[in-house]
PDB file of N, CA and C in Angstrom:
ATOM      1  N   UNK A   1       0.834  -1.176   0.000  1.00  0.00           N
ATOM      2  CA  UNK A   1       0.000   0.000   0.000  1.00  0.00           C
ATOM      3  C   UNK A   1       0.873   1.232   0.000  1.00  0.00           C
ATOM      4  N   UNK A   2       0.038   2.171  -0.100  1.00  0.00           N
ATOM      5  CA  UNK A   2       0.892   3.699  -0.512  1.00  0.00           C
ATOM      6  C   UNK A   2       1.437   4.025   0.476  1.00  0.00           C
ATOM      7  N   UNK A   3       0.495   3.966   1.967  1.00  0.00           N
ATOM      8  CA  UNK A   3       1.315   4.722   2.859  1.00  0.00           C
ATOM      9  C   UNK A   3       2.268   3.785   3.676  1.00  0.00           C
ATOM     10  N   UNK A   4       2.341   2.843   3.373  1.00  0.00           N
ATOM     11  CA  UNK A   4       3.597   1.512   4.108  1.00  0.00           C
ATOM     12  C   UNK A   4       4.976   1.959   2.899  1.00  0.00           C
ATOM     13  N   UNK A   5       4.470   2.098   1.899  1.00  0.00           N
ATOM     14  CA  UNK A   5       5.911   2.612   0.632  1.00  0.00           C
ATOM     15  C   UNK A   5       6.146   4.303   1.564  1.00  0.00           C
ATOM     16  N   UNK A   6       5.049   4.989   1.603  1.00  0.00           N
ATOM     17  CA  UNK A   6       5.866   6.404   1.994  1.00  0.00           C
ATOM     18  C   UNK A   6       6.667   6.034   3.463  1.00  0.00           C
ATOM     19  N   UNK A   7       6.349   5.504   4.662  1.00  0.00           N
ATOM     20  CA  UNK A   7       6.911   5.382   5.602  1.00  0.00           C
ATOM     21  C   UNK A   7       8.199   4.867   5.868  1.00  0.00           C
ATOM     22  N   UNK A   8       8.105   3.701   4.640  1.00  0.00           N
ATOM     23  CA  UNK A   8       9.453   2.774   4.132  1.00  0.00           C
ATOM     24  C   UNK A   8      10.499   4.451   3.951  1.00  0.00           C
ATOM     25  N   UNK A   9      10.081   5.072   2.404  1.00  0.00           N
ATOM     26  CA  UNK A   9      11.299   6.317   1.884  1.00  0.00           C
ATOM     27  C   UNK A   9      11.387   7.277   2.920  1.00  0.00           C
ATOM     28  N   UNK A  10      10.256   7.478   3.993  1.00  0.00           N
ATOM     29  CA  UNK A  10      10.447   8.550   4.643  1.00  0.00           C
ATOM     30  C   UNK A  10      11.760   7.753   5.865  1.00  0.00           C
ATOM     31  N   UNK A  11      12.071   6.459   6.132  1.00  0.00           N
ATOM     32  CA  UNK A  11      12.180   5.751   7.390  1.00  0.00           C
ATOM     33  C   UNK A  11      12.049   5.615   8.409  1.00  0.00           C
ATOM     34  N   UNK A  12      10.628   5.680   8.615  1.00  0.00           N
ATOM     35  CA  UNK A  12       9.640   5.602   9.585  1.00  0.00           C
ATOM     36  C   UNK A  12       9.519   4.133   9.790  1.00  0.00           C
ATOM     37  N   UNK A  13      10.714   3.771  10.173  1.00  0.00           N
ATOM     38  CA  UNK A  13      10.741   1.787  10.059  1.00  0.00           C
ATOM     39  C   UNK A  13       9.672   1.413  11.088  1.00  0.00           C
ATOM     40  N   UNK A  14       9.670   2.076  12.498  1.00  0.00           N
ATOM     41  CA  UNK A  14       8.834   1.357  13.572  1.00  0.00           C
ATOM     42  C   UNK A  14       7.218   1.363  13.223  1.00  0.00           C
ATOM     43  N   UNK A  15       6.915   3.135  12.366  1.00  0.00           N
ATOM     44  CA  UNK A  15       5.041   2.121  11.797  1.00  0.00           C
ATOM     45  C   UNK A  15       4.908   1.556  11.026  1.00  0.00           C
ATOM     46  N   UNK A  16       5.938   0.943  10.348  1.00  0.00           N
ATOM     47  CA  UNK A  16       5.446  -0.037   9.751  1.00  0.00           C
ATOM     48  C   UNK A  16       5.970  -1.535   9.982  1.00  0.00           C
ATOM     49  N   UNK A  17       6.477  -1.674  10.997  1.00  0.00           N
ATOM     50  CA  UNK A  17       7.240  -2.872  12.068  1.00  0.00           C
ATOM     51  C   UNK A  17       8.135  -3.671  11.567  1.00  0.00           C
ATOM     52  N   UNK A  18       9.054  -2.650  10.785  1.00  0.00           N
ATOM     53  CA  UNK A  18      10.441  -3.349  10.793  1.00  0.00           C
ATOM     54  C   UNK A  18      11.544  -2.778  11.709  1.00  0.00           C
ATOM     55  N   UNK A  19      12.394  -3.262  11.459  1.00  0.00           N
ATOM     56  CA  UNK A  19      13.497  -2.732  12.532  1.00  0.00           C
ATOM     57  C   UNK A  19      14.221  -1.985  11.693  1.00  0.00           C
ATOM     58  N   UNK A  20      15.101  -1.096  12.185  1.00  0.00           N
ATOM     59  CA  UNK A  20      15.935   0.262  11.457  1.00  0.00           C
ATOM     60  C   UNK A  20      16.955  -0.813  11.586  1.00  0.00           C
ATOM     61  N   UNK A  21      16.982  -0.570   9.700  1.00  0.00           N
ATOM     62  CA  UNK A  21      18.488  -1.024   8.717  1.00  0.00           C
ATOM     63  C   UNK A  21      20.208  -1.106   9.504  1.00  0.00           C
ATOM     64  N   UNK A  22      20.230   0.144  10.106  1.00  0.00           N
ATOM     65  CA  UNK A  22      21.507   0.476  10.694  1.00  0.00           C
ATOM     66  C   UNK A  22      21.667  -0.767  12.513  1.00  0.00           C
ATOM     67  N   UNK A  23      20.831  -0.529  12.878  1.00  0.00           N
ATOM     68  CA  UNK A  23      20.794  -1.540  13.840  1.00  0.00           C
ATOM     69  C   UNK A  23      20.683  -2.267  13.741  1.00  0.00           C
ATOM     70  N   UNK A  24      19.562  -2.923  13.036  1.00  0.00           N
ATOM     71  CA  UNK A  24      19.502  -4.571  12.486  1.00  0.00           C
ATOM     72  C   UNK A  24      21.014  -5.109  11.886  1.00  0.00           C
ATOM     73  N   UNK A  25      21.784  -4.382  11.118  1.00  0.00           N
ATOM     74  CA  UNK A  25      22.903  -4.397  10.676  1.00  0.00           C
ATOM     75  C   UNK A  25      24.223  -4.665  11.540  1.00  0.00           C
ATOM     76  N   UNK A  26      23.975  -3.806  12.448  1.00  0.00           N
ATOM     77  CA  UNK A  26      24.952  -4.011  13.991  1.00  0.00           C
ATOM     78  C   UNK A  26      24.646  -4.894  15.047  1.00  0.00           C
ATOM     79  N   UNK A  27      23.630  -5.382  15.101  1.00  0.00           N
ATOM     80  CA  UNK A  27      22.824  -6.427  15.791  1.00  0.00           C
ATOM     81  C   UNK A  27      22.918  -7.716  14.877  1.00  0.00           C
ATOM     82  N   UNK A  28      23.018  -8.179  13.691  1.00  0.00           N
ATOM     83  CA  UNK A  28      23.750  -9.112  13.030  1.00  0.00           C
ATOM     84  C   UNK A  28      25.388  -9.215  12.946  1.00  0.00           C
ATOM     85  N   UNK A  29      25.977  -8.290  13.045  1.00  0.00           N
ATOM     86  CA  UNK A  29      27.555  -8.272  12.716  1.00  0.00           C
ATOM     87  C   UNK A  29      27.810  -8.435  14.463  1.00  0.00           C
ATOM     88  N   UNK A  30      27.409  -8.241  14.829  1.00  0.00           N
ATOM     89  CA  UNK A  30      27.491  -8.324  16.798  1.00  0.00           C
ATOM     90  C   UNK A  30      27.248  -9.821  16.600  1.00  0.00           C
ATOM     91  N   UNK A  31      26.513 -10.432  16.259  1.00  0.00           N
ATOM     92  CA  UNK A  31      26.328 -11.908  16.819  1.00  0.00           C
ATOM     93  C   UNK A  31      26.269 -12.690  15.736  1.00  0.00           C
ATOM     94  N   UNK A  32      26.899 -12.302  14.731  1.00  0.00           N
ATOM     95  CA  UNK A  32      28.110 -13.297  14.479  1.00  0.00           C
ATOM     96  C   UNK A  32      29.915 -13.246  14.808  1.00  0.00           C
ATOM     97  N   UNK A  33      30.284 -12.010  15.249  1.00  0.00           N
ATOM     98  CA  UNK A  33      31.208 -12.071  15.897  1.00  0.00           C
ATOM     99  C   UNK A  33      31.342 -12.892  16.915  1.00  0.00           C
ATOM    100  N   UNK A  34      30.338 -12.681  18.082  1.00  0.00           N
ATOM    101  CA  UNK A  34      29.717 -13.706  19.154  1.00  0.00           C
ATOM    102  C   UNK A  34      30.127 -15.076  18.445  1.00  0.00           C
ATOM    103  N   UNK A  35      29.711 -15.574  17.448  1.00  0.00           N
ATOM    104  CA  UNK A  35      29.499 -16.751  17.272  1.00  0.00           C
ATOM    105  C   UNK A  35      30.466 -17.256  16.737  1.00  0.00           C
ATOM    106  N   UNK A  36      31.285 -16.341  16.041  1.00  0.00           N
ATOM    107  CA  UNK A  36      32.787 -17.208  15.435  1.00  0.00           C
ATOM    108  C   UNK A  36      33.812 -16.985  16.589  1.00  0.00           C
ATOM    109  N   UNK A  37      33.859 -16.160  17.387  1.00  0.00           N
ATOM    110  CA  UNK A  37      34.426 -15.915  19.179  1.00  0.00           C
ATOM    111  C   UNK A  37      34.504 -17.116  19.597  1.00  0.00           C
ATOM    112  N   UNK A  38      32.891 -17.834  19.777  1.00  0.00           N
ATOM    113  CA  UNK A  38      32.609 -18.620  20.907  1.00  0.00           C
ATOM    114  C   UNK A  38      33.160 -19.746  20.308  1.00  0.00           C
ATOM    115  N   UNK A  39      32.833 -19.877  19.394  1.00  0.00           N
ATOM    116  CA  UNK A  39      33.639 -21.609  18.004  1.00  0.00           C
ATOM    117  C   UNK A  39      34.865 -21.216  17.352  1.00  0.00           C
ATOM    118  N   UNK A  40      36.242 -20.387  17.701  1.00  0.00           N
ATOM    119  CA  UNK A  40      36.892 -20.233  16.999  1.00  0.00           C
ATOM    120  C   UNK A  40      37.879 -21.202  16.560  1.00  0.00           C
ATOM    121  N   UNK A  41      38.076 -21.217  15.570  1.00  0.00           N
ATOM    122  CA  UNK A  41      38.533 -22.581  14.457  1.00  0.00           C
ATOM    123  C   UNK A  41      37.210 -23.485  14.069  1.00  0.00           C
ATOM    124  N   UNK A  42      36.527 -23.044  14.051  1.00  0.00           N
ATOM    125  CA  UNK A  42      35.740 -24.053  14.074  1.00  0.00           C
ATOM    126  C   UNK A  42      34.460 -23.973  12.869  1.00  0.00           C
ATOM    127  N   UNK A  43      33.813 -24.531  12.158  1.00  0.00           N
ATOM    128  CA  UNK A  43      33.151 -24.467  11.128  1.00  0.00           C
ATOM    129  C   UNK A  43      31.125 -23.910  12.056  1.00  0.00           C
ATOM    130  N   UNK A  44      31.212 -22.965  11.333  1.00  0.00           N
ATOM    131  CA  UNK A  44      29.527 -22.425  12.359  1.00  0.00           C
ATOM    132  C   UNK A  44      28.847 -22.460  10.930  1.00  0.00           C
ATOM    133  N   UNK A  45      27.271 -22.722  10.812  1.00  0.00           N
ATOM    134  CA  UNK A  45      26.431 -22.925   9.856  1.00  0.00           C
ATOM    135  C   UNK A  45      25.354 -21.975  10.194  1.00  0.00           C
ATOM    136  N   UNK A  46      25.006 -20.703   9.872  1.00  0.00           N
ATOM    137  CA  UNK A  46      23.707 -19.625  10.184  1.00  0.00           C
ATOM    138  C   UNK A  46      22.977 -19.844   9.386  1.00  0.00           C
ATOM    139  N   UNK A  47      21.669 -20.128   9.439  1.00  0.00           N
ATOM    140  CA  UNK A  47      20.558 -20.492   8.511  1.00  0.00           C
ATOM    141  C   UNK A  47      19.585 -19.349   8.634  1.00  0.00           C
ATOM    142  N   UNK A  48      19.313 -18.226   7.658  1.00  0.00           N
ATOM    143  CA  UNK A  48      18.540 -16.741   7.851  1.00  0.00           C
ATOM    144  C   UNK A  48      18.647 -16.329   6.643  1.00  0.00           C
ATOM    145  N   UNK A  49      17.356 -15.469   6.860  1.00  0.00           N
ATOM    146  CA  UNK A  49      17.321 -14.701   5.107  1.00  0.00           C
ATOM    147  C   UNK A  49      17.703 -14.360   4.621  1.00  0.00           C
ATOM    148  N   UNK A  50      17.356 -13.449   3.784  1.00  0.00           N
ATOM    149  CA  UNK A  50      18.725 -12.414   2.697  1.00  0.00           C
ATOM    150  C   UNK A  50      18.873 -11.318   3.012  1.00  0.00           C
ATOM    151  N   UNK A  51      17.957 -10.769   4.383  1.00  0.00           N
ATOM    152  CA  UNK A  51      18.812  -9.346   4.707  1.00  0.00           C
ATOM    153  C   UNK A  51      20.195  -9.379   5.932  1.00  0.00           C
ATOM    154  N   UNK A  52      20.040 -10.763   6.726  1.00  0.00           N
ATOM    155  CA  UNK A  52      20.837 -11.612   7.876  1.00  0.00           C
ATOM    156  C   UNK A  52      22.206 -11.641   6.584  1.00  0.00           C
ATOM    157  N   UNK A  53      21.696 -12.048   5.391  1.00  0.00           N
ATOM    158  CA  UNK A  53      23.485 -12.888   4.700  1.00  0.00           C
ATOM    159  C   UNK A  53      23.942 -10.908   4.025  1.00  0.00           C
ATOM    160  N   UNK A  54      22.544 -10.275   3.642  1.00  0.00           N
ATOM    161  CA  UNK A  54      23.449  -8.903   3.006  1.00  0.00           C
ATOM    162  C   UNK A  54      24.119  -8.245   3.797  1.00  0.00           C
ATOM    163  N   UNK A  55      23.596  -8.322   5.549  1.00  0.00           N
ATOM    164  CA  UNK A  55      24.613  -7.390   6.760  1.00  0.00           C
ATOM    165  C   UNK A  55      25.946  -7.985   6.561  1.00  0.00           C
ATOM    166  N   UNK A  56      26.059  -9.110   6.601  1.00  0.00           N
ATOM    167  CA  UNK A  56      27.064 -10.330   6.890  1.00  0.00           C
ATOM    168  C   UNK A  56      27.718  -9.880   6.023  1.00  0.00           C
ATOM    169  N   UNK A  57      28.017  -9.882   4.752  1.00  0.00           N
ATOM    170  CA  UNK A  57      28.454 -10.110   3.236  1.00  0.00           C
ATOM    171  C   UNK A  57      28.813  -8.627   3.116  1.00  0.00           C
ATOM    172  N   UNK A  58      27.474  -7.474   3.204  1.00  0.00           N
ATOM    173  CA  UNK A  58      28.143  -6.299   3.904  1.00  0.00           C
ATOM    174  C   UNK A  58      29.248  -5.486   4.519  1.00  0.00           C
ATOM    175  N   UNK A  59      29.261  -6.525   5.619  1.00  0.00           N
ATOM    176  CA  UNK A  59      30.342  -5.891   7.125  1.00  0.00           C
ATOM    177  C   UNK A  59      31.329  -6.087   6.520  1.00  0.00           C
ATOM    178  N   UNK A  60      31.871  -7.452   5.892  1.00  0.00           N
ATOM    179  CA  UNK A  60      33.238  -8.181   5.208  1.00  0.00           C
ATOM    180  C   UNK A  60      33.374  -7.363   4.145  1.00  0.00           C
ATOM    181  N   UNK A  61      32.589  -6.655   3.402  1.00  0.00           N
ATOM    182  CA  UNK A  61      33.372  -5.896   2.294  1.00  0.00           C
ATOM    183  C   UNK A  61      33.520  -4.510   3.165  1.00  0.00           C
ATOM    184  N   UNK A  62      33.536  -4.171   4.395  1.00  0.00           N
ATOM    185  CA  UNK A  62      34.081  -3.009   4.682  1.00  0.00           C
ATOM    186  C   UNK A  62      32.516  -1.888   4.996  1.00  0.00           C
ATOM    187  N   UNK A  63      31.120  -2.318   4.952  1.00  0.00           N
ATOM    188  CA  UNK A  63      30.035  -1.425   4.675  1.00  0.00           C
ATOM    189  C   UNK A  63      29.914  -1.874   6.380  1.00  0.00           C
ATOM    190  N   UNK A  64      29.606   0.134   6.704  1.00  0.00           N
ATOM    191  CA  UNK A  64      28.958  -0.154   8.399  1.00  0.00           C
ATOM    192  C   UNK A  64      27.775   0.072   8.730  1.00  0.00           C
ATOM    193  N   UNK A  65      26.831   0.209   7.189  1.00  0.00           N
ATOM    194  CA  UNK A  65      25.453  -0.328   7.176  1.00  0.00           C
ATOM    195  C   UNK A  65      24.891  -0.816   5.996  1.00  0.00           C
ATOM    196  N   UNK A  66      24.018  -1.436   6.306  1.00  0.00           N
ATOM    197  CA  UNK A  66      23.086  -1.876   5.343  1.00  0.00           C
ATOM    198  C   UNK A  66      22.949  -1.804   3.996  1.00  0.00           C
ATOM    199  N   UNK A  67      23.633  -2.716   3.301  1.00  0.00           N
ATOM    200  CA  UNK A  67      23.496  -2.731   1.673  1.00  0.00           C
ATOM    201  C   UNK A  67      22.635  -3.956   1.630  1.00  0.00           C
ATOM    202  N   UNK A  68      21.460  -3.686   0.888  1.00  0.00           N
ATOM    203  CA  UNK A  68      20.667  -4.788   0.514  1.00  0.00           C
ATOM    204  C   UNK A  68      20.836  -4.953  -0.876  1.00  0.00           C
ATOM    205  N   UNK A  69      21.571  -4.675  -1.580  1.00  0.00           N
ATOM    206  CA  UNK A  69      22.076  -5.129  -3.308  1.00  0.00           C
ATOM    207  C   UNK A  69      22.456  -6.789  -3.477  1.00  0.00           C
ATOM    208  N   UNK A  70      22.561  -7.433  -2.307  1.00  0.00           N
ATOM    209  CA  UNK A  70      22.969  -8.533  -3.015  1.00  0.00           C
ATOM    210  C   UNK A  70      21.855  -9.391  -3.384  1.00  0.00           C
ATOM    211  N   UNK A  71      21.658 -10.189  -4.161  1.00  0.00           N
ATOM    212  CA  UNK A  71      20.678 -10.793  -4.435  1.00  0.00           C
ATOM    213  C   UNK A  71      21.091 -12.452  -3.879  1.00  0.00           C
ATOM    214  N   UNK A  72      20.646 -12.524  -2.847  1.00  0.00           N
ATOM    215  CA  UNK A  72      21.477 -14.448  -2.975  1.00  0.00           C
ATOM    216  C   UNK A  72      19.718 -14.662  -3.096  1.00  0.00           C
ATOM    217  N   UNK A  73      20.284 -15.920  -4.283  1.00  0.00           N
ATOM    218  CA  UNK A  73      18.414 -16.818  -4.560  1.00  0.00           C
ATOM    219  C   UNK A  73      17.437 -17.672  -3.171  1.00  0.00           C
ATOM    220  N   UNK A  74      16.767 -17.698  -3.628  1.00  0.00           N
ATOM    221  CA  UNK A  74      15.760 -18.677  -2.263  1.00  0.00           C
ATOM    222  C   UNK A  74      16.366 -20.069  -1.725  1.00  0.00           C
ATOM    223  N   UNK A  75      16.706 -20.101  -1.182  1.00  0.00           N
ATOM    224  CA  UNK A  75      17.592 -21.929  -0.728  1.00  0.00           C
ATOM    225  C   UNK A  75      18.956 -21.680  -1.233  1.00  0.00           C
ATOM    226  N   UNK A  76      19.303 -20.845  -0.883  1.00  0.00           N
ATOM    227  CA  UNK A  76      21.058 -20.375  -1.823  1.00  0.00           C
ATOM    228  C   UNK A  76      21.770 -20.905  -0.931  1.00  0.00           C
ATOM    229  N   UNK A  77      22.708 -21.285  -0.921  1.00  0.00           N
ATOM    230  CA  UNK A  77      23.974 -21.425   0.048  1.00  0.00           C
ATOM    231  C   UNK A  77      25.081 -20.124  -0.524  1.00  0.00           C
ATOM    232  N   UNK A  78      25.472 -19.402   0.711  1.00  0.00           N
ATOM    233  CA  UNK A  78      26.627 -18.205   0.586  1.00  0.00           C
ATOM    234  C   UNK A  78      27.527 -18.751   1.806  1.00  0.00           C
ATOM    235  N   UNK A  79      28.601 -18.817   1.216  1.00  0.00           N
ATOM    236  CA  UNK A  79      29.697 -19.586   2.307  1.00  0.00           C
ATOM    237  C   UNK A  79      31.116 -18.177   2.280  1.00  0.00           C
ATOM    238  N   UNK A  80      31.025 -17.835   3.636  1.00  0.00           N
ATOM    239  CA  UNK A  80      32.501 -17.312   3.765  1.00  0.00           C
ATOM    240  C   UNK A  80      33.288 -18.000   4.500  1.00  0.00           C
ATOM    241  N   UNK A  81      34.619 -16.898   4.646  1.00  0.00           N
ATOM    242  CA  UNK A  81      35.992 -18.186   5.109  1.00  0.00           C
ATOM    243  C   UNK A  81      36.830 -17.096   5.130  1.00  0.00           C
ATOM    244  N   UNK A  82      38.581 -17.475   5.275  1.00  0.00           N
ATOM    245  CA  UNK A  82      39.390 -16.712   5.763  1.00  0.00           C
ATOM    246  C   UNK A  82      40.234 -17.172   4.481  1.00  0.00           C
ATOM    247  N   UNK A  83      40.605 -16.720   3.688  1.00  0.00           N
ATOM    248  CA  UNK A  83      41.906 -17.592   2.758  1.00  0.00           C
ATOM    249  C   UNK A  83      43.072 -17.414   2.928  1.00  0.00           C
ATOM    250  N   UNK A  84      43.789 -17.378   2.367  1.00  0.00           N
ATOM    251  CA  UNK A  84      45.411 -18.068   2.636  1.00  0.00           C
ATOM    252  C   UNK A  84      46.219 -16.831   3.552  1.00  0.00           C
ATOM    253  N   UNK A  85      45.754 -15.840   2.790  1.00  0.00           N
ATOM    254  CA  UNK A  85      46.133 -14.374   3.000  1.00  0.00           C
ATOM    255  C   UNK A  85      45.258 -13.468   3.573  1.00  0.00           C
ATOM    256  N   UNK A  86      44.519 -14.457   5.093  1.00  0.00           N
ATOM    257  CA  UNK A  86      43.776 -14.063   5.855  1.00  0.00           C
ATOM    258  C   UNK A  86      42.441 -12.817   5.361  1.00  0.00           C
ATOM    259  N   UNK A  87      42.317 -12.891   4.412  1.00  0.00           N
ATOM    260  CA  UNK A  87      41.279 -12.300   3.579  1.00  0.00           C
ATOM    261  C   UNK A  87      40.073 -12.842   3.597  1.00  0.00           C
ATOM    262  N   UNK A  88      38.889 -12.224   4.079  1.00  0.00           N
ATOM    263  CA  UNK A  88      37.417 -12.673   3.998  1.00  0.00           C
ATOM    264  C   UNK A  88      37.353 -13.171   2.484  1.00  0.00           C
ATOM    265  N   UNK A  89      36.639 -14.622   2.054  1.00  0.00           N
ATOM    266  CA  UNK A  89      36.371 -14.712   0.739  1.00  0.00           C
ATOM    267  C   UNK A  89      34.897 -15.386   1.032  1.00  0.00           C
ATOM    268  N   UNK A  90      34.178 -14.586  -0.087  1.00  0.00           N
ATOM    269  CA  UNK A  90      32.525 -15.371  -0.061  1.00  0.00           C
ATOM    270  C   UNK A  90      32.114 -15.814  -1.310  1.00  0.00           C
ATOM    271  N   UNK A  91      31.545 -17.008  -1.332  1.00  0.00           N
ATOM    272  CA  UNK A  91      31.141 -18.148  -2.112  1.00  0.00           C
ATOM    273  C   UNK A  91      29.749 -18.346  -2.254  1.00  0.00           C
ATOM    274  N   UNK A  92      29.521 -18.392  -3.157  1.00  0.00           N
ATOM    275  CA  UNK A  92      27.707 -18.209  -3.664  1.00  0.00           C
ATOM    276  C   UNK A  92      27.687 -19.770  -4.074  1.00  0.00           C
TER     277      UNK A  92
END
């Protein structure tokens, strides 16, 4: 509807009950830090949508908010890792 699109451009995230981009963003990159912390060396598997993998995929290219440009498909697997030369690399 019209006025859920104006509230979206205006970012009036709370009437229309999403959570603000920038926090949701820091509130994902927070707990997966948490989570590769708590398992370090260790292989962790996050199963979440495509705005959970764009913060993620995000943070690692250097963004300290919210890019929703990536498109990963429905049932996608996106795999990151550390490579040789301690460099984030992500795998579609």
């Amino acid at each position: 509807n019209n006025e859920h699109w104006q509230a979206i451009m205006k970012g009036d995230w709370a009437s229309v009950g999403y959570h603000d981009p920038v926090e949701f963003h820091r509130e994902v990159v927070a707990a997966r830090d948490d989570l590769l912390g708590r398992f370090e060396d260790q292989r962790v598997v996050i199963v979440c949508h495509g705005g959970t993998i764009n913060a993620i995929v995000s943070s690692y290219l250097g963004f300290e908010s919210p890019r929703f440009v990536f498109d990963f498909g429905y049932t996608s697997i996106t795999r990151t890792g550390r490579g040789y030369t301690d460099r984030i690399i992500v795998r579609r």
